[in-house]
C-alpha atoms as a PDB file:
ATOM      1  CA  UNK A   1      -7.119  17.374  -4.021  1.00  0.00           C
ATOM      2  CA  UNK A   2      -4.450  20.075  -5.192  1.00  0.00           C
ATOM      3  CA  UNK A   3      -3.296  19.287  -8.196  1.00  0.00           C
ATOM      4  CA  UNK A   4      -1.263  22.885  -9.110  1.00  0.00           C
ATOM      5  CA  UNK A   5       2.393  21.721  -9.642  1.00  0.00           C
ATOM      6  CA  UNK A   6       6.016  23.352  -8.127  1.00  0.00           C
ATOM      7  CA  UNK A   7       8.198  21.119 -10.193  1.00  0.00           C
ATOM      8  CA  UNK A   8       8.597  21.048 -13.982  1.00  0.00           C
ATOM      9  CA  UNK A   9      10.702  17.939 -16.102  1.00  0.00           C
ATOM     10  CA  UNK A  10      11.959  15.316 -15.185  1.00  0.00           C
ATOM     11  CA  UNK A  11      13.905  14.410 -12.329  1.00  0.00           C
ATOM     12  CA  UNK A  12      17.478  13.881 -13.203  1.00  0.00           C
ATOM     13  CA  UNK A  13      19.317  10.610 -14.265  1.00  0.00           C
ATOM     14  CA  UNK A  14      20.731  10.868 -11.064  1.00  0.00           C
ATOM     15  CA  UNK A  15      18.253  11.761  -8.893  1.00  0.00           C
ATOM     16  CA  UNK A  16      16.017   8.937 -10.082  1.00  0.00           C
ATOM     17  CA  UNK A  17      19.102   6.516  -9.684  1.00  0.00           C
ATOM     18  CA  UNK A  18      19.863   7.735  -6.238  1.00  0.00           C
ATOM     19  CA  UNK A  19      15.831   7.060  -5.769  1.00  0.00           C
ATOM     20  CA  UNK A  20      15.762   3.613  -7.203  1.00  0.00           C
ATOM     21  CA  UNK A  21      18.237   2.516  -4.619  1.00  0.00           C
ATOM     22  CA  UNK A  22      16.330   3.827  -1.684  1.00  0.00           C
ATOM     23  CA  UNK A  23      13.052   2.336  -2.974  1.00  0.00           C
ATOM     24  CA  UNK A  24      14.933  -0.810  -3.256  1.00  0.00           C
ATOM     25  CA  UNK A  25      14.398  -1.441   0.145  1.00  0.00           C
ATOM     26  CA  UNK A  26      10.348  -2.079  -0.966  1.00  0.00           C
ATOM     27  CA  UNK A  27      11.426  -5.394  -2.692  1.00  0.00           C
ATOM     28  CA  UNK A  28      14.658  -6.117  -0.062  1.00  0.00           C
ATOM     29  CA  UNK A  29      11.849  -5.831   3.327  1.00  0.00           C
ATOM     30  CA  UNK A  30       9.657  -8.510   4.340  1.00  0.00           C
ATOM     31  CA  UNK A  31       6.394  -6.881   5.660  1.00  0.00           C
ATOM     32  CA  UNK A  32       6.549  -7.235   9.530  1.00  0.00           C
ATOM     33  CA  UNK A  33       3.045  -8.919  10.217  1.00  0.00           C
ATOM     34  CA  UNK A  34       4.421 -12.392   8.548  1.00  0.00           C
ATOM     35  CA  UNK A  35       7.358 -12.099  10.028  1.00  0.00           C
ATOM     36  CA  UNK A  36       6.208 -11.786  13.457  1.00  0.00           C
ATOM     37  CA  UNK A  37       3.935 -14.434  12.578  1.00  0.00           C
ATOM     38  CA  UNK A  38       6.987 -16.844  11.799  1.00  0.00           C
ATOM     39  CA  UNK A  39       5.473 -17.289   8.029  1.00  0.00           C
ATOM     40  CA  UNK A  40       7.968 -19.054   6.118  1.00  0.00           C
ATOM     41  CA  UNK A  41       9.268 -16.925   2.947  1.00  0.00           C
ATOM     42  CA  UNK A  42       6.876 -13.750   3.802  1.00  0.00           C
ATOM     43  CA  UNK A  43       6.361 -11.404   1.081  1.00  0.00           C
ATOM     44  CA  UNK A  44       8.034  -8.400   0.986  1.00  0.00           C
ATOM     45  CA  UNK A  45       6.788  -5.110   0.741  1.00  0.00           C
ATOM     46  CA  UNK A  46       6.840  -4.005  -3.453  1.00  0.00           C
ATOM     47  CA  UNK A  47       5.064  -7.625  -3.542  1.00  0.00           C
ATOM     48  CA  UNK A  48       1.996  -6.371  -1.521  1.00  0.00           C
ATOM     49  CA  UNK A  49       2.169  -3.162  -3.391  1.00  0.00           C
ATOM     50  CA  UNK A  50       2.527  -5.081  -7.179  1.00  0.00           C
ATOM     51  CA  UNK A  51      -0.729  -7.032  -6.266  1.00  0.00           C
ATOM     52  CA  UNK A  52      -3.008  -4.186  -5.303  1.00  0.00           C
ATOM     53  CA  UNK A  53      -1.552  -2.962  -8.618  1.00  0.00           C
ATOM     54  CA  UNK A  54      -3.233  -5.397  -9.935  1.00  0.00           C
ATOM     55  CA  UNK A  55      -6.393  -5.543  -7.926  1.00  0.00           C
ATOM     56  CA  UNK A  56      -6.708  -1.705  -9.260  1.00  0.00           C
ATOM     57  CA  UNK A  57      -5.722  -2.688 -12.953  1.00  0.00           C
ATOM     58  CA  UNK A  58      -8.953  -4.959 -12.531  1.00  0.00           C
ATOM     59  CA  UNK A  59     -11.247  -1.899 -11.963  1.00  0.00           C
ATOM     60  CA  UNK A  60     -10.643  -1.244 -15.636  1.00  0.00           C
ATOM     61  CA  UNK A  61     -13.977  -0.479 -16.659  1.00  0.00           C
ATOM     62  CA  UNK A  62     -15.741   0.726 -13.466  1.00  0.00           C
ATOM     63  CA  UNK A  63     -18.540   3.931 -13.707  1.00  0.00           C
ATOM     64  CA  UNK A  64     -17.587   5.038  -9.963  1.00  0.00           C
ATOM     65  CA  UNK A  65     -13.529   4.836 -10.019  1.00  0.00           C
ATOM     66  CA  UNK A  66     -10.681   5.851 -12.453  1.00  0.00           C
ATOM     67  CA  UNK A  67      -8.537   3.021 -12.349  1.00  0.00           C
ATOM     68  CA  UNK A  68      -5.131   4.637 -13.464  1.00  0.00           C
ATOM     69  CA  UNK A  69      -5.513   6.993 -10.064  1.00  0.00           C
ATOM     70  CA  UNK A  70      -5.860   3.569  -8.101  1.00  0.00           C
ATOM     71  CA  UNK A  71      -2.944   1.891  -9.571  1.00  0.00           C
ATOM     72  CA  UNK A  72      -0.480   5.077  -8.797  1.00  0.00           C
ATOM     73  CA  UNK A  73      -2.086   5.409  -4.896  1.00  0.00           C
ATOM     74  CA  UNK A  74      -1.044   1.561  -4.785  1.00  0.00           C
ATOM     75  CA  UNK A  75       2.178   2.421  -6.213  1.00  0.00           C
ATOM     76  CA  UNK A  76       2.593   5.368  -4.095  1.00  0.00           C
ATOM     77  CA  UNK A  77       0.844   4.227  -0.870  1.00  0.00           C
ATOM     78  CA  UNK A  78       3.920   2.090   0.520  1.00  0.00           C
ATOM     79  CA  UNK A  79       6.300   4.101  -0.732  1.00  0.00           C
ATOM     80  CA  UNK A  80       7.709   5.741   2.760  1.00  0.00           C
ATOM     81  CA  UNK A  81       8.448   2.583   3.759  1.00  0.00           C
ATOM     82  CA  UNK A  82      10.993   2.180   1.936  1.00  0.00           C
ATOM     83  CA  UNK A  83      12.665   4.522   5.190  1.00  0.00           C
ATOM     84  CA  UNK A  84      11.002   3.851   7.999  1.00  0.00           C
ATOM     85  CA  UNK A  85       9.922   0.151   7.229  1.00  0.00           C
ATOM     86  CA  UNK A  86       6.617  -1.997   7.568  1.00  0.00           C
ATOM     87  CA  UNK A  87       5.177  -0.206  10.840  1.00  0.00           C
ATOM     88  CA  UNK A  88       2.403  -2.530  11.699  1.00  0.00           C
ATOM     89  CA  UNK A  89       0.134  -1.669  14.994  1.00  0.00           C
ATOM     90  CA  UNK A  90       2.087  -3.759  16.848  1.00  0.00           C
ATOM     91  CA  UNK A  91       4.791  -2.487  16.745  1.00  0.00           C
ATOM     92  CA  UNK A  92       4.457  -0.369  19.649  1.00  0.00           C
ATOM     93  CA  UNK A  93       4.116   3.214  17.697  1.00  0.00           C
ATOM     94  CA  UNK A  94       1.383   5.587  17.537  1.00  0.00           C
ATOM     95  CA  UNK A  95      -0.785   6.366  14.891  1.00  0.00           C
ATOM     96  CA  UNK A  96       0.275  10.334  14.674  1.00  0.00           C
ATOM     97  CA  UNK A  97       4.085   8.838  15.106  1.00  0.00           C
ATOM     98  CA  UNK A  98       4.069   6.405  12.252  1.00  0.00           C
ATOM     99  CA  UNK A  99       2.202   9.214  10.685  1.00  0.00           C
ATOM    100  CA  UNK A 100       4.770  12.106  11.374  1.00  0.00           C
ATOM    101  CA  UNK A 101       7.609   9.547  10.042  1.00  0.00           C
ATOM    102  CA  UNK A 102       5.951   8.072   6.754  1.00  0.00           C
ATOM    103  CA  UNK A 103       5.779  11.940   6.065  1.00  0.00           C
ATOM    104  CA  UNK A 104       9.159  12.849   7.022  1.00  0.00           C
ATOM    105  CA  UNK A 105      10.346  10.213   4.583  1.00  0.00           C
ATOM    106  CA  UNK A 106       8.374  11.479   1.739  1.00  0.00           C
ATOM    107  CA  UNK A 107       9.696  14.726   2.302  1.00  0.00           C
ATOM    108  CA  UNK A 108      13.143  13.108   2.167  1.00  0.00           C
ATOM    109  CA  UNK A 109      11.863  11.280  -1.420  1.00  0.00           C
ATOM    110  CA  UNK A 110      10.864  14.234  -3.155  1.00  0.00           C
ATOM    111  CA  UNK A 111      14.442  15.516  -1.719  1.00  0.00           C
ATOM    112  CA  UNK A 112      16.264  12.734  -3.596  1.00  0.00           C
ATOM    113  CA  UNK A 113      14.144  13.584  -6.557  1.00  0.00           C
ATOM    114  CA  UNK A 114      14.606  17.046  -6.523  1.00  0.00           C
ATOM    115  CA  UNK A 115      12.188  19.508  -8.463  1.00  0.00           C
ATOM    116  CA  UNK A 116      10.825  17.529 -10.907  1.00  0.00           C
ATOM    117  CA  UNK A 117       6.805  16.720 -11.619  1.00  0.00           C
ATOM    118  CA  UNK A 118       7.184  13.309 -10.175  1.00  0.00           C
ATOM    119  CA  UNK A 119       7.921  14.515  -6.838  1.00  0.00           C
ATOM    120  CA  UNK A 120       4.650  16.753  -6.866  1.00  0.00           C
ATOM    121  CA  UNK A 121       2.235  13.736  -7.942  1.00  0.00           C
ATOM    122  CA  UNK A 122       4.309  11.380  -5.915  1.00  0.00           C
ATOM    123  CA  UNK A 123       3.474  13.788  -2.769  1.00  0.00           C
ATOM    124  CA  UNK A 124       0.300  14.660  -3.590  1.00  0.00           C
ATOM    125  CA  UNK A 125      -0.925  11.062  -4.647  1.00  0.00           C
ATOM    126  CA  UNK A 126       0.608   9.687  -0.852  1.00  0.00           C
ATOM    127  CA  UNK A 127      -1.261  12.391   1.147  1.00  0.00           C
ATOM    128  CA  UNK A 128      -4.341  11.529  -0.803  1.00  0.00           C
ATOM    129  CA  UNK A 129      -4.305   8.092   0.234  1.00  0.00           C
ATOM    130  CA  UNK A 130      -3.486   9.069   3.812  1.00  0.00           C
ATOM    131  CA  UNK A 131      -6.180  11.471   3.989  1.00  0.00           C
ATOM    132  CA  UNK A 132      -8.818   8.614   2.589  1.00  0.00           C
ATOM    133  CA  UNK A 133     -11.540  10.811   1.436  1.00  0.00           C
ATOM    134  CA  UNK A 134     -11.489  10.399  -2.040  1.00  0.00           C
ATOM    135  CA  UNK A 135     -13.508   7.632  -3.520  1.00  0.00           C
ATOM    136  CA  UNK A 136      -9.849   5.959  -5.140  1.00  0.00           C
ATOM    137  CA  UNK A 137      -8.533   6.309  -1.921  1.00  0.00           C
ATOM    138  CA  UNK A 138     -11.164   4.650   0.093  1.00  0.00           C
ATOM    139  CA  UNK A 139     -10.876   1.717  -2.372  1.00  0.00           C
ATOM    140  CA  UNK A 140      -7.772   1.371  -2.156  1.00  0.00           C
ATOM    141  CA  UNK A 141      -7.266   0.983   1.133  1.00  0.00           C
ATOM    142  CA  UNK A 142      -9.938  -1.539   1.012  1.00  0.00           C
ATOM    143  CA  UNK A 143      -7.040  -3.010  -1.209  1.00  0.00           C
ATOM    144  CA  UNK A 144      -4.791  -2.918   1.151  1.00  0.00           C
ATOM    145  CA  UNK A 145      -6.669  -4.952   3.832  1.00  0.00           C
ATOM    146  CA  UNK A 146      -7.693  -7.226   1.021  1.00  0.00           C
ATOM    147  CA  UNK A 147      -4.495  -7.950  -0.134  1.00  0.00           C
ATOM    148  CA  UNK A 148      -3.593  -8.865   3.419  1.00  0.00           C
ATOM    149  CA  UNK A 149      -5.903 -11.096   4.020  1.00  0.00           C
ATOM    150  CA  UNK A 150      -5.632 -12.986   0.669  1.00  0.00           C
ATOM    151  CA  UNK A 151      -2.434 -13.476   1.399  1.00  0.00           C
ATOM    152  CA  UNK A 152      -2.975 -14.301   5.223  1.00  0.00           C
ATOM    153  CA  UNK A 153      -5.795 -16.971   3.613  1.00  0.00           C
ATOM    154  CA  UNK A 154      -2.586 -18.580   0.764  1.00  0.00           C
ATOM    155  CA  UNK A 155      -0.498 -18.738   4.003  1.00  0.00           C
ATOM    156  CA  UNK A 156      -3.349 -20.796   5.888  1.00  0.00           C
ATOM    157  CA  UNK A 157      -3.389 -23.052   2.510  1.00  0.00           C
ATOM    158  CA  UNK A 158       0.634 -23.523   1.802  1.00  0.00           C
ATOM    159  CA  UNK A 159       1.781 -23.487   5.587  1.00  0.00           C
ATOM    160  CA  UNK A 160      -0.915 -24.384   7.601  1.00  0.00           C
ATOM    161  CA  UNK A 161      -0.415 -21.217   9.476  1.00  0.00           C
ATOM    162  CA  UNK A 162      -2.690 -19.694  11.944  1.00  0.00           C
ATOM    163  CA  UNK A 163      -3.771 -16.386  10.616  1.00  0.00           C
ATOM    164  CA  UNK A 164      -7.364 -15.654  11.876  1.00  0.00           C
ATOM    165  CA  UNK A 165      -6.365 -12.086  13.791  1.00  0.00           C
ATOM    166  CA  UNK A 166      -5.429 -10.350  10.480  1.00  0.00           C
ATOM    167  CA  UNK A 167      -9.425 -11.280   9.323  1.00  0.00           C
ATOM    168  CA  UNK A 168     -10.313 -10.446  12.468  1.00  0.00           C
ATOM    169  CA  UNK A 169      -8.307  -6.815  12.190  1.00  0.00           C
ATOM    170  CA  UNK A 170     -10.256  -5.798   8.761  1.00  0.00           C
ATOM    171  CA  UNK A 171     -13.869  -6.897  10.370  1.00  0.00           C
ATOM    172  CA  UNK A 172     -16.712  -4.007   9.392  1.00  0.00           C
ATOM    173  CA  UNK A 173     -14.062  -2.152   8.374  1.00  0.00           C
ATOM    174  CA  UNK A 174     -14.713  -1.952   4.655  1.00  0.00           C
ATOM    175  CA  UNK A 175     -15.475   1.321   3.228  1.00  0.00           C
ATOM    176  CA  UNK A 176     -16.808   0.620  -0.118  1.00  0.00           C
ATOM    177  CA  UNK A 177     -19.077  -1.810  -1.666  1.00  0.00           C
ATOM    178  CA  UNK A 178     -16.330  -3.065  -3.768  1.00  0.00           C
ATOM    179  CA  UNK A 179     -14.170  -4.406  -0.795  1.00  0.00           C
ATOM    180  CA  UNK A 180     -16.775  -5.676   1.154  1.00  0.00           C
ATOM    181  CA  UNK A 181     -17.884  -8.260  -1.854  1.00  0.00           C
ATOM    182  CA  UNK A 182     -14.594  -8.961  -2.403  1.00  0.00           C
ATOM    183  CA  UNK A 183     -13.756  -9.437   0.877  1.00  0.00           C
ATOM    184  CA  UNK A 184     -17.474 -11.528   1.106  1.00  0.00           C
ATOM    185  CA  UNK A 185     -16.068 -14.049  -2.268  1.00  0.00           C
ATOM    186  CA  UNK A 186     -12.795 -14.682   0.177  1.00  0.00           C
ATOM    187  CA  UNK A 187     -14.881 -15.645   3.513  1.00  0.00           C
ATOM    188  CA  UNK A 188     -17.044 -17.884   1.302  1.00  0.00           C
ATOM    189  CA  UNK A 189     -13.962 -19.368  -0.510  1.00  0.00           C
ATOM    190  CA  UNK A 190     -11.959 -20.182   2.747  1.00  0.00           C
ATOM    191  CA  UNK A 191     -15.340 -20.948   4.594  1.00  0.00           C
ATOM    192  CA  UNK A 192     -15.689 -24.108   1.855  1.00  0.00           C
ATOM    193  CA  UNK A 193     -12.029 -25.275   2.470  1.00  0.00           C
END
């Protein structure tokens, strides 16, 4: 991971103003796999990003991860979408498309913030969690199909929705030990109800 910084400071009042407002559009969007899935009241973006927030916060404590790192790659790991929207496979757009476009938009973010340390970390932290290799990164986007799938499972409960293909979609696809117990308590809990 590079960690040597360009920027120095802060970003402007007005540069962080001008990126408030564009990351706005976390909280404003729905994410797209609920909503093509008809779920009533679908959670928007920032609310899947505030819970695996949280599911990092909870590593507090761990030998093998530094939780702080997770809870900015969940902050950060969204964060393009805020441009290009909730891209979901089907959607009909490649991999290296949704790819060259979530990193177009960053490169438009750290524009709005201008030269500033933020913008470097911001950057750096995203391609991280793109990249996956790090052990923070690999957990967290075990997070990231975990979330989903908790919150496919509290659809199933409140709506009597249908959900089973977004289980189906994170099947042997864990890459840490962590997700895969975590993703073992959920199959027992919604196997029992």
């Amino acid at each position: 991971m590079n960690t040597a910084k360009s920027g120095s400071g802060l970003a402007s009042p007005k540069n962080v103003l001008q990126f408030l407002h564009v990351v706005e559009n976390l909280k404003k969007t729905p994410r797209t796999g609920w909503v093509k899935r008809q779920v009533a009241q679908p959670e928007s973006i920032a609310d899947h990003m505030y819970r695996m927030s949280l599911m990092s916060l909870l590593m507090d404590g761990s030998d093998e991860y530094d939780y702080m790192h997770c809870i900015k790659l969940s902050i950060v790991h969204d964060l393009a979408e805020c441009i290009v929207g909730d891209i979901t496979p089907t959607c009909g757009v490649s991999d290296g498309d949704k790819h060259v476009m979530e990193a177009k938009a960053m490169d438009d973010i750290g524009n709005i913030l201008g030269d500033c340390a933020a913008k470097d970390q911001i950057q750096a932290l995203w391609r991280e969690y793109e990249a996956g290799e790090t052990p923070e990164a690999k957990l967290v986007k075990d997070f990231d199909k975990f979330e989903m799938i908790v919150q496919a499972h509290e659809y199933e409960q409140a709506q009597g929705a249908e959900l089973q293909e977004f289980f189906d979609s994170t099947a042997g696809k864990w890459r840490t030990p962590v997700g895969e117990a975590l993703a073992a308590a959920l199959y027992s809990e919604r196997g029992k109800q």
